[in-house]
PDB file of N, CA and C in Angstrom:
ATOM      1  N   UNK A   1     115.080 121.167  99.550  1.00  0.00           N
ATOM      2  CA  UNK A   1     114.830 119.759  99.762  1.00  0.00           C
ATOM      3  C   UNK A   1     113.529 119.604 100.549  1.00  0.00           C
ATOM      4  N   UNK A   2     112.564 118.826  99.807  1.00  0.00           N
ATOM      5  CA  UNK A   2     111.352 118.599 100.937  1.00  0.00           C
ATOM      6  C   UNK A   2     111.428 117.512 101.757  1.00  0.00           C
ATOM      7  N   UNK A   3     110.666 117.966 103.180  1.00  0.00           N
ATOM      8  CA  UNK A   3     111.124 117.465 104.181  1.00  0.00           C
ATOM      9  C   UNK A   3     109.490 116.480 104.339  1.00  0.00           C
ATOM     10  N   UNK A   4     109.226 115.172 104.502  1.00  0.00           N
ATOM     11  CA  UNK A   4     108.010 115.279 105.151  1.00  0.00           C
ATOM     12  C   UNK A   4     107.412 115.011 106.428  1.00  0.00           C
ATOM     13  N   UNK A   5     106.360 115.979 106.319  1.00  0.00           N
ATOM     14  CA  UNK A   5     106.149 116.240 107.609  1.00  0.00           C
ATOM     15  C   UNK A   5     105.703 115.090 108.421  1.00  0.00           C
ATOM     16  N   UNK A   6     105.697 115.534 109.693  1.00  0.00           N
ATOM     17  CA  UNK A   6     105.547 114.178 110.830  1.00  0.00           C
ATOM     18  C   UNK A   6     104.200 113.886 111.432  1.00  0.00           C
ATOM     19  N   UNK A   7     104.271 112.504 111.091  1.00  0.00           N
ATOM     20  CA  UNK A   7     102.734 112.068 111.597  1.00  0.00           C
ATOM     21  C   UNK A   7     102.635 111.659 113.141  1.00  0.00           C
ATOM     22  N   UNK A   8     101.219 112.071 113.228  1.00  0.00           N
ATOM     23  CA  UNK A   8     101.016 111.781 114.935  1.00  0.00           C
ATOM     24  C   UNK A   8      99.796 110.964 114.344  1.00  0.00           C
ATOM     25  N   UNK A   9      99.466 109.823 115.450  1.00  0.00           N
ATOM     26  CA  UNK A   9      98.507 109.121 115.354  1.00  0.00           C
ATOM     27  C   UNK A   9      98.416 108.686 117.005  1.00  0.00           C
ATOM     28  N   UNK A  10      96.943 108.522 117.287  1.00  0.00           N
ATOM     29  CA  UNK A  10      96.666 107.896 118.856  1.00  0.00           C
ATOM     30  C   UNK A  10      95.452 106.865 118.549  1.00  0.00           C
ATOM     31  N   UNK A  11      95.576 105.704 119.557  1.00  0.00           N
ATOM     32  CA  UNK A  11      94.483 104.716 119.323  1.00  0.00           C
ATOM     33  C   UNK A  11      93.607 104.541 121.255  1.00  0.00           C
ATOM     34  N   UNK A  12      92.458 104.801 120.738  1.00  0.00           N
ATOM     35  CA  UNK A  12      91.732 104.456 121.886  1.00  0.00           C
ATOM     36  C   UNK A  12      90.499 103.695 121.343  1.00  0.00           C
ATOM     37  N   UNK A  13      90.731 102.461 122.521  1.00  0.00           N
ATOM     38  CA  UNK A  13      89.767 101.372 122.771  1.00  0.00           C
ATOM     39  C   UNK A  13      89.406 100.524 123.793  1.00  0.00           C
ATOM     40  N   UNK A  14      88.240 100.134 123.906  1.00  0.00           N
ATOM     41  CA  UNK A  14      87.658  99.212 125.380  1.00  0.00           C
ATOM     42  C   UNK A  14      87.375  97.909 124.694  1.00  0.00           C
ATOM     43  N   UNK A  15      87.318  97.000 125.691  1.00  0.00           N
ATOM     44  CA  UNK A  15      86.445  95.547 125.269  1.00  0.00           C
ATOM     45  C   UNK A  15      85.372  95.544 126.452  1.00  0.00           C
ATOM     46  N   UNK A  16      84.387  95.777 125.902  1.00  0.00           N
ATOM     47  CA  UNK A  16      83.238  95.910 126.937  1.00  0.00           C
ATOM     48  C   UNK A  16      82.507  94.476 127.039  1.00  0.00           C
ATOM     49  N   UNK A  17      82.940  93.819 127.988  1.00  0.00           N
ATOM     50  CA  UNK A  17      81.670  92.324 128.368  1.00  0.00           C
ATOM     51  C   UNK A  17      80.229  92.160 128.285  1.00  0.00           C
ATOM     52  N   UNK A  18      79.655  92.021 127.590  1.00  0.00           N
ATOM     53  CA  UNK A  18      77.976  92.027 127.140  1.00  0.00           C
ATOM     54  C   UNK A  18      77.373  90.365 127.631  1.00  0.00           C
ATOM     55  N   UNK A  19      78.541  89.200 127.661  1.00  0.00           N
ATOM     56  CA  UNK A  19      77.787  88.036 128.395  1.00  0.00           C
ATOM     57  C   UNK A  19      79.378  87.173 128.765  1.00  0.00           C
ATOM     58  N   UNK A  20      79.932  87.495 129.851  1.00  0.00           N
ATOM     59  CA  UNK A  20      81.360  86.428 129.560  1.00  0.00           C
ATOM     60  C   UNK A  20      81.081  85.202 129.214  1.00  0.00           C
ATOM     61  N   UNK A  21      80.095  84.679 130.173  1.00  0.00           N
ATOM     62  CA  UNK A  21      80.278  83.035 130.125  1.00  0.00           C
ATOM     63  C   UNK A  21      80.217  82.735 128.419  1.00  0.00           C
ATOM     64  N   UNK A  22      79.210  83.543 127.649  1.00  0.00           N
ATOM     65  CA  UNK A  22      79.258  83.243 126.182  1.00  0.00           C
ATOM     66  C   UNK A  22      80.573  84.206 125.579  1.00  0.00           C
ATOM     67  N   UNK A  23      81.375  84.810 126.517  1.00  0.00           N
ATOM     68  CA  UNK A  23      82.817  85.003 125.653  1.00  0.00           C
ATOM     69  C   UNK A  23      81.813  86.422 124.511  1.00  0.00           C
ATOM     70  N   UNK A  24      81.111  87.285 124.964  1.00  0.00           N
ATOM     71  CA  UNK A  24      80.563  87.998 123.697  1.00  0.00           C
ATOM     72  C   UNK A  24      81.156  89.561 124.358  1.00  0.00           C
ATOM     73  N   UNK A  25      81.473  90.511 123.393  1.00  0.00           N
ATOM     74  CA  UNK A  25      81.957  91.228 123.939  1.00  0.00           C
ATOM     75  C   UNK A  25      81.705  92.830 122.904  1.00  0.00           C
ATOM     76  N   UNK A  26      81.543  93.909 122.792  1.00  0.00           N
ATOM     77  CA  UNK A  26      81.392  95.056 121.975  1.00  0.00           C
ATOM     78  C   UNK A  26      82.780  95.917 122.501  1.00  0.00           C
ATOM     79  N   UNK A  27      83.480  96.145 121.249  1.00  0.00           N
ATOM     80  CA  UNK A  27      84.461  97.362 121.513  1.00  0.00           C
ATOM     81  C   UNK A  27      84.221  98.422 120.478  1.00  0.00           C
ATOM     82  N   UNK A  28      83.872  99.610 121.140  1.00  0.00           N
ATOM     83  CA  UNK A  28      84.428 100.852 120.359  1.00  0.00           C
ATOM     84  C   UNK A  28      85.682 101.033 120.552  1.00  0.00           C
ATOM     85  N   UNK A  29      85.926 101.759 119.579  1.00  0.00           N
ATOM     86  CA  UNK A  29      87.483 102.872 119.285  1.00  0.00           C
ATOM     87  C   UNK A  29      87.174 103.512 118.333  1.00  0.00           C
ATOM     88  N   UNK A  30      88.191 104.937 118.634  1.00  0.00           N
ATOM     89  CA  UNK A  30      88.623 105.845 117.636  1.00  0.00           C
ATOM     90  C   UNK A  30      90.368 105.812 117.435  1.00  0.00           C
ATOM     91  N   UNK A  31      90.406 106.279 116.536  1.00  0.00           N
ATOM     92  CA  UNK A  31      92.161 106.138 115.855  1.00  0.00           C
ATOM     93  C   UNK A  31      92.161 107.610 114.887  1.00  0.00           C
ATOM     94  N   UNK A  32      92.877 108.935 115.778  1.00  0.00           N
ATOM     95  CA  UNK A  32      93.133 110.310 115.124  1.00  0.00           C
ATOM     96  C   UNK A  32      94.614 109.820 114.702  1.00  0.00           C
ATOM     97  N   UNK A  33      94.446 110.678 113.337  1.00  0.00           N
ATOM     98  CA  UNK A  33      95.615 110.683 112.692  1.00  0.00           C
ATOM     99  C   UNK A  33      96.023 112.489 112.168  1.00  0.00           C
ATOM    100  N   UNK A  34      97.078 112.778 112.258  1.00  0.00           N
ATOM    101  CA  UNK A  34      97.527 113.859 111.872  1.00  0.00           C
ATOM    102  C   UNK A  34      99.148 113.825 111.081  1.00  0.00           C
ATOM    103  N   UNK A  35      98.851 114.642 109.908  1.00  0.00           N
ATOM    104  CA  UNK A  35     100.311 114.721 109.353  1.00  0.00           C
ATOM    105  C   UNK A  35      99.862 115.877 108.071  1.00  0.00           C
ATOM    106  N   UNK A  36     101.114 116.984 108.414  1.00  0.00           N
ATOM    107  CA  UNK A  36     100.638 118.188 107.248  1.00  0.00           C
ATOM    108  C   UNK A  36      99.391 118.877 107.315  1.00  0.00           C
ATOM    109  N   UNK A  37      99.247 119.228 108.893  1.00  0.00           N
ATOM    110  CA  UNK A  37      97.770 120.124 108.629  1.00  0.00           C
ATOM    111  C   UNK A  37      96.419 119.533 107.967  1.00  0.00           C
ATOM    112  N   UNK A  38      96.644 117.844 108.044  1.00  0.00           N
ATOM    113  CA  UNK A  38      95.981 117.284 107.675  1.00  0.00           C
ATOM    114  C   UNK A  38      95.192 116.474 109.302  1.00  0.00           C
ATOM    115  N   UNK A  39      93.787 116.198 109.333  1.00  0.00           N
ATOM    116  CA  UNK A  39      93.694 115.849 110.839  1.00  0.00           C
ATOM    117  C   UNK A  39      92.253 115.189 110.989  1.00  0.00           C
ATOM    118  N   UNK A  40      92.467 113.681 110.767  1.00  0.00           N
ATOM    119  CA  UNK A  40      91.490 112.796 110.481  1.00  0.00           C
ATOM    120  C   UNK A  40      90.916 112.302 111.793  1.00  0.00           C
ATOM    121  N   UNK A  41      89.489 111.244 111.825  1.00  0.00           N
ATOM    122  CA  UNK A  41      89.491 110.326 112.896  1.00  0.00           C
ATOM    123  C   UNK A  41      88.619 109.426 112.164  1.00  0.00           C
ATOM    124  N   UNK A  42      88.884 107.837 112.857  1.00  0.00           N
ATOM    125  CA  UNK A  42      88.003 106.899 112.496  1.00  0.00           C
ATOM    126  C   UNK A  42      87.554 106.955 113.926  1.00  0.00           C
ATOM    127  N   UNK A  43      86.523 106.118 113.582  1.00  0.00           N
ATOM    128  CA  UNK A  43      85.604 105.754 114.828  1.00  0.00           C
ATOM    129  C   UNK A  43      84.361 104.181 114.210  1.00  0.00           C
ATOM    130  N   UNK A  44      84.887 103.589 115.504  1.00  0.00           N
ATOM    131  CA  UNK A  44      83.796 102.066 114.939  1.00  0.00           C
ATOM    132  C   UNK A  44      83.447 101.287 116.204  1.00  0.00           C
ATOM    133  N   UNK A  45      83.321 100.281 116.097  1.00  0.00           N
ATOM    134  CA  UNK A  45      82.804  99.217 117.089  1.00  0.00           C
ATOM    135  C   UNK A  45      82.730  98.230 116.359  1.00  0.00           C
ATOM    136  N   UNK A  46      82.736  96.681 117.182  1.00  0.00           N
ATOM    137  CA  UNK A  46      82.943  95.645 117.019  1.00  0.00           C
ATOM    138  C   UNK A  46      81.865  95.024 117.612  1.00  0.00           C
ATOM    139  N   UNK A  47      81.316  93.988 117.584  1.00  0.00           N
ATOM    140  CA  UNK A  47      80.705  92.967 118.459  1.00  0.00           C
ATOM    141  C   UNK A  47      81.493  91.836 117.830  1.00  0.00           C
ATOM    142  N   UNK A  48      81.906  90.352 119.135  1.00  0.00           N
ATOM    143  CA  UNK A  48      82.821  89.554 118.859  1.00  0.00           C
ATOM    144  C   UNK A  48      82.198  88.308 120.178  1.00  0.00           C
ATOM    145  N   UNK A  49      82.559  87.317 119.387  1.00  0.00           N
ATOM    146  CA  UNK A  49      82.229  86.265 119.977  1.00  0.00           C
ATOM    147  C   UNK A  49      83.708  85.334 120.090  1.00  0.00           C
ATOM    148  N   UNK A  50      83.714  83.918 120.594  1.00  0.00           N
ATOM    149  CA  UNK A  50      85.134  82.949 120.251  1.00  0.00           C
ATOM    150  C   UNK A  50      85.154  82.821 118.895  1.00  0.00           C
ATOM    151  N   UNK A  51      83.713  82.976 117.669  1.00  0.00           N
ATOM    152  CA  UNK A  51      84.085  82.618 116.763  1.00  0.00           C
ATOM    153  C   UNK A  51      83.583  83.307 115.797  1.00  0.00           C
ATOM    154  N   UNK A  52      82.994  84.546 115.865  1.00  0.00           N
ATOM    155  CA  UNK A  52      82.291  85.584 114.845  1.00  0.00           C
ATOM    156  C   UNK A  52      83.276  86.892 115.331  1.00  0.00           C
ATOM    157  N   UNK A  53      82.927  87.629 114.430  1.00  0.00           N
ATOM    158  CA  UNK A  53      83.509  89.176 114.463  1.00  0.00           C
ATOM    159  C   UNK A  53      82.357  89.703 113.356  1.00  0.00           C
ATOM    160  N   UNK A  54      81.985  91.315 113.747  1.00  0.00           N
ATOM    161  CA  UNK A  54      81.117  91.942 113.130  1.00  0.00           C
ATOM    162  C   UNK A  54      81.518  93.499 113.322  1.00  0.00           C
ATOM    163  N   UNK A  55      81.554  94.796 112.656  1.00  0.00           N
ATOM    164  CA  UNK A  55      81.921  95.950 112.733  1.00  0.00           C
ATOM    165  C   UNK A  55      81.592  96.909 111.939  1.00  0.00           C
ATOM    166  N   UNK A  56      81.649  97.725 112.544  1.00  0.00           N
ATOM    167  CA  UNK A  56      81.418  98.934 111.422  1.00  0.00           C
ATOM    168  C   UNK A  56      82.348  99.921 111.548  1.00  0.00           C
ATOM    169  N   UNK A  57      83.110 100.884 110.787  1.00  0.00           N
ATOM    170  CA  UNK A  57      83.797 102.134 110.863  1.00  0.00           C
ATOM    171  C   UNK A  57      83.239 103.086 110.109  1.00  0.00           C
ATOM    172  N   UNK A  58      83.206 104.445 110.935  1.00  0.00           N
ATOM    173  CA  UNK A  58      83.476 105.757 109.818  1.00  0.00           C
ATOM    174  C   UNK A  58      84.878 106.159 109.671  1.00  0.00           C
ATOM    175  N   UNK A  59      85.307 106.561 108.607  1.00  0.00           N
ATOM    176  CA  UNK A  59      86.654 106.151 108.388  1.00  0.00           C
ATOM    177  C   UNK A  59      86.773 107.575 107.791  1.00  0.00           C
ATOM    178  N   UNK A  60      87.964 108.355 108.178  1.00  0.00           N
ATOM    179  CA  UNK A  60      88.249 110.052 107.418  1.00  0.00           C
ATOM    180  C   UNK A  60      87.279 111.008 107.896  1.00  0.00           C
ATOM    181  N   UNK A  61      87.048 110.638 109.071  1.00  0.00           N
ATOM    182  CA  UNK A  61      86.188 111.945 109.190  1.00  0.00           C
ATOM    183  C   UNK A  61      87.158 113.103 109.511  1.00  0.00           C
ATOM    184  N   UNK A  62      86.715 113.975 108.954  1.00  0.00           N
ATOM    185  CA  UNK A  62      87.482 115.209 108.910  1.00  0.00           C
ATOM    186  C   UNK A  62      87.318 116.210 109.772  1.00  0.00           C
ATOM    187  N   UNK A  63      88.241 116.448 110.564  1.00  0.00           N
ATOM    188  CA  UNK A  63      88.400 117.260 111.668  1.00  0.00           C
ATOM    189  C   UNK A  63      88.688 118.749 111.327  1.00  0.00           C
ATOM    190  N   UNK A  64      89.434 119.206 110.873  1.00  0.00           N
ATOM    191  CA  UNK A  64      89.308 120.704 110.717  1.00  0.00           C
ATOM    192  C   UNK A  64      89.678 120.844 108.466  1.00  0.00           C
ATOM    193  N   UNK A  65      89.775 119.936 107.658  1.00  0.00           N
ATOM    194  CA  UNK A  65      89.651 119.952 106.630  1.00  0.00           C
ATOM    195  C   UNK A  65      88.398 119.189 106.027  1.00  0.00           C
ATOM    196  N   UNK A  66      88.309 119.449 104.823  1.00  0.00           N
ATOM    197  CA  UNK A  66      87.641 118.632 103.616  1.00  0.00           C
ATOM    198  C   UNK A  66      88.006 116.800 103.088  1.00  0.00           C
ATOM    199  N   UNK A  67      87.484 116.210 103.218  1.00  0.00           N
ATOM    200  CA  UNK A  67      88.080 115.137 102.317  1.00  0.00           C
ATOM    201  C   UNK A  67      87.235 114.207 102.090  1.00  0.00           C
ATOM    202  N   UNK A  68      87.642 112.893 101.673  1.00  0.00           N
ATOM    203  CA  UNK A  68      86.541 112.054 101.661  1.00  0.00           C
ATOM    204  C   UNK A  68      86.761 110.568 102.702  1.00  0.00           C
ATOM    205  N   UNK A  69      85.185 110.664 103.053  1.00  0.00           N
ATOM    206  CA  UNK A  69      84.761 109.775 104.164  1.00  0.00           C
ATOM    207  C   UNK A  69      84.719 108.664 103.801  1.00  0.00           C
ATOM    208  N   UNK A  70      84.309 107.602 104.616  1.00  0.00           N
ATOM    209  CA  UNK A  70      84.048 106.449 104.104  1.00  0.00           C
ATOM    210  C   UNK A  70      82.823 105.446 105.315  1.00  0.00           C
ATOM    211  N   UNK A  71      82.181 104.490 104.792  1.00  0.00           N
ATOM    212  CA  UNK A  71      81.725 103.515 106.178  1.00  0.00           C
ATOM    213  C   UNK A  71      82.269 102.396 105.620  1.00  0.00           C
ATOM    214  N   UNK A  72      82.692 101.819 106.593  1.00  0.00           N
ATOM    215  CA  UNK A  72      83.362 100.160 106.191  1.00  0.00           C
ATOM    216  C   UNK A  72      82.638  99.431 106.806  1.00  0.00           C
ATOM    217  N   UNK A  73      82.044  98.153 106.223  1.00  0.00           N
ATOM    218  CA  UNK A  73      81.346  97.327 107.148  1.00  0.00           C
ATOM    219  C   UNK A  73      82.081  96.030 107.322  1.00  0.00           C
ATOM    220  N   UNK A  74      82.560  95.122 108.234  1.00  0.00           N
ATOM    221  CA  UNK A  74      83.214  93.722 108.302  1.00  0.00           C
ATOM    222  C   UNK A  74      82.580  92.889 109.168  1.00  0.00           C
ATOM    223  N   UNK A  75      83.280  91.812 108.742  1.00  0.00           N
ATOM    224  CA  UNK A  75      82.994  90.831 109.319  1.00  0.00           C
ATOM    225  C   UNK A  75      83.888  89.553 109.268  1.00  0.00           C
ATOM    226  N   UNK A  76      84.095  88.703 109.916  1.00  0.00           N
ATOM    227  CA  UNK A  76      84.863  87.899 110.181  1.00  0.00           C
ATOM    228  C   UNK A  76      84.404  86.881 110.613  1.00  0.00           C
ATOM    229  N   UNK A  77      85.530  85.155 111.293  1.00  0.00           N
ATOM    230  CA  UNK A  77      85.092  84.409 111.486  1.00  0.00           C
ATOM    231  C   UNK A  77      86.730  84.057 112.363  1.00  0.00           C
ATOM    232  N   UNK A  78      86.413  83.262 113.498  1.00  0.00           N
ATOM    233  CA  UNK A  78      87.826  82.772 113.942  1.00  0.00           C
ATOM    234  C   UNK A  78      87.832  81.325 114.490  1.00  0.00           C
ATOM    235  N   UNK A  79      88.602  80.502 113.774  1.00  0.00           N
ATOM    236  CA  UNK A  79      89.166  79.083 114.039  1.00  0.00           C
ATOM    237  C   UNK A  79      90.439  78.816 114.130  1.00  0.00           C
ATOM    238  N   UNK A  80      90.810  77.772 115.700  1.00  0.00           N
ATOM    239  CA  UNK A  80      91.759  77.447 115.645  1.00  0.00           C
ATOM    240  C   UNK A  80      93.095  78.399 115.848  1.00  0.00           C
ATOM    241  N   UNK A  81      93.283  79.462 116.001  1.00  0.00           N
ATOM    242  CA  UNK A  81      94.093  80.704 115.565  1.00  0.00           C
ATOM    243  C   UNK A  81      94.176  81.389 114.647  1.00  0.00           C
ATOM    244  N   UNK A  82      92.984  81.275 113.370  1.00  0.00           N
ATOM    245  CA  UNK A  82      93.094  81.701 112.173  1.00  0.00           C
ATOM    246  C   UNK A  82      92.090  82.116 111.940  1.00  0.00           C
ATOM    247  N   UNK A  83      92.203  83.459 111.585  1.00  0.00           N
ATOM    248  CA  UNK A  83      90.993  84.963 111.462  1.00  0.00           C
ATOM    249  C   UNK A  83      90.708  84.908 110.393  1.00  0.00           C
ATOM    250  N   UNK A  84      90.110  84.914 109.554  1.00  0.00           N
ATOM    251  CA  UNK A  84      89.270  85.397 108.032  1.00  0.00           C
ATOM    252  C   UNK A  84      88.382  86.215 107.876  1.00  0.00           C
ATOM    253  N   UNK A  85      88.649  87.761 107.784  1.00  0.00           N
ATOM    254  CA  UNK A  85      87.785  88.992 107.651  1.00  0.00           C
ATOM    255  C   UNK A  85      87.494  89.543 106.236  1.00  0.00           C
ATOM    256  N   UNK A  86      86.387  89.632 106.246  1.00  0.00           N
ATOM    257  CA  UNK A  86      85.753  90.693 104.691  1.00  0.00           C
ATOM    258  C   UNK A  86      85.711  91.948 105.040  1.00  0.00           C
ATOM    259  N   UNK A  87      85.546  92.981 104.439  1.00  0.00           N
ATOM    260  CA  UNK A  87      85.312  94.380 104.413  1.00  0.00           C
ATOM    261  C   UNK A  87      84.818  94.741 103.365  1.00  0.00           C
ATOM    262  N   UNK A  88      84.019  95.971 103.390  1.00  0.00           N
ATOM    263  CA  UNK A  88      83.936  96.494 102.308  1.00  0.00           C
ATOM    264  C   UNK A  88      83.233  98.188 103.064  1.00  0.00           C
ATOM    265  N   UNK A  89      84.025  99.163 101.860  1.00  0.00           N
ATOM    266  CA  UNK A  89      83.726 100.147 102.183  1.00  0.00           C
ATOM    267  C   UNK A  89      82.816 100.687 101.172  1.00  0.00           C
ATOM    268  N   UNK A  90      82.230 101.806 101.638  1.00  0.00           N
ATOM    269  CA  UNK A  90      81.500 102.987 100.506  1.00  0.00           C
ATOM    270  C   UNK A  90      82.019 104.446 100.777  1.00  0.00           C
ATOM    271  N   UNK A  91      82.293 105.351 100.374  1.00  0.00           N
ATOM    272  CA  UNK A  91      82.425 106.679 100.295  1.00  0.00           C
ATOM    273  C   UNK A  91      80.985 107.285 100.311  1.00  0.00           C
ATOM    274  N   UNK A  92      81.197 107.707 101.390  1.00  0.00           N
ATOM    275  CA  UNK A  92      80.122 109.398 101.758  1.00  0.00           C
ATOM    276  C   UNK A  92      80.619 110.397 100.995  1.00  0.00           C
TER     277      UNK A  92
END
């Protein structure tokens, strides 16, 4: 019977203040993922305002295997309580 194996995942991130009074702010993070000898990391940053969002990720980078990468670029907009984000990725 196959069993599958167990995923570990950890998230680290800051919100770094670049101007409060204008509410503007840059966060990096990374997010490792592991499951099956498999052992990824993203890594990105944000810049964010009360009403823009902007980002980039490298996405699959590969830690001790092969696979395929990616860069995602987004962006967003926020009103009222309601987020509306685009993305789009490419493969490295």
């Amino acid at each position: 019977q196959y069993k599958v194996p167990m995923r570990l995942s950890g998230h680290l991130g800051i919100k770094i203040p670049i101007n409060e009074s204008e509410r503007q702010f840059v966060s990096p993070a990374l997010i490792f993922r592991s499951q099956g000898g498999i052992h990824l990391l993203d890594a990105g940053a944000f810049f964010e305002t009360e009403v823009f969002q902007a980002g980039v990720w490298y996405r699959n980078l590969p830690i001790q295997t092969q696979g395929s990468s990616s860069i995602n670029i987004q962006t967003g907009i926020k009103h009222e309580g309601f987020r509306l984000n685009y993305s789009y990725g490419m493969v490295v």
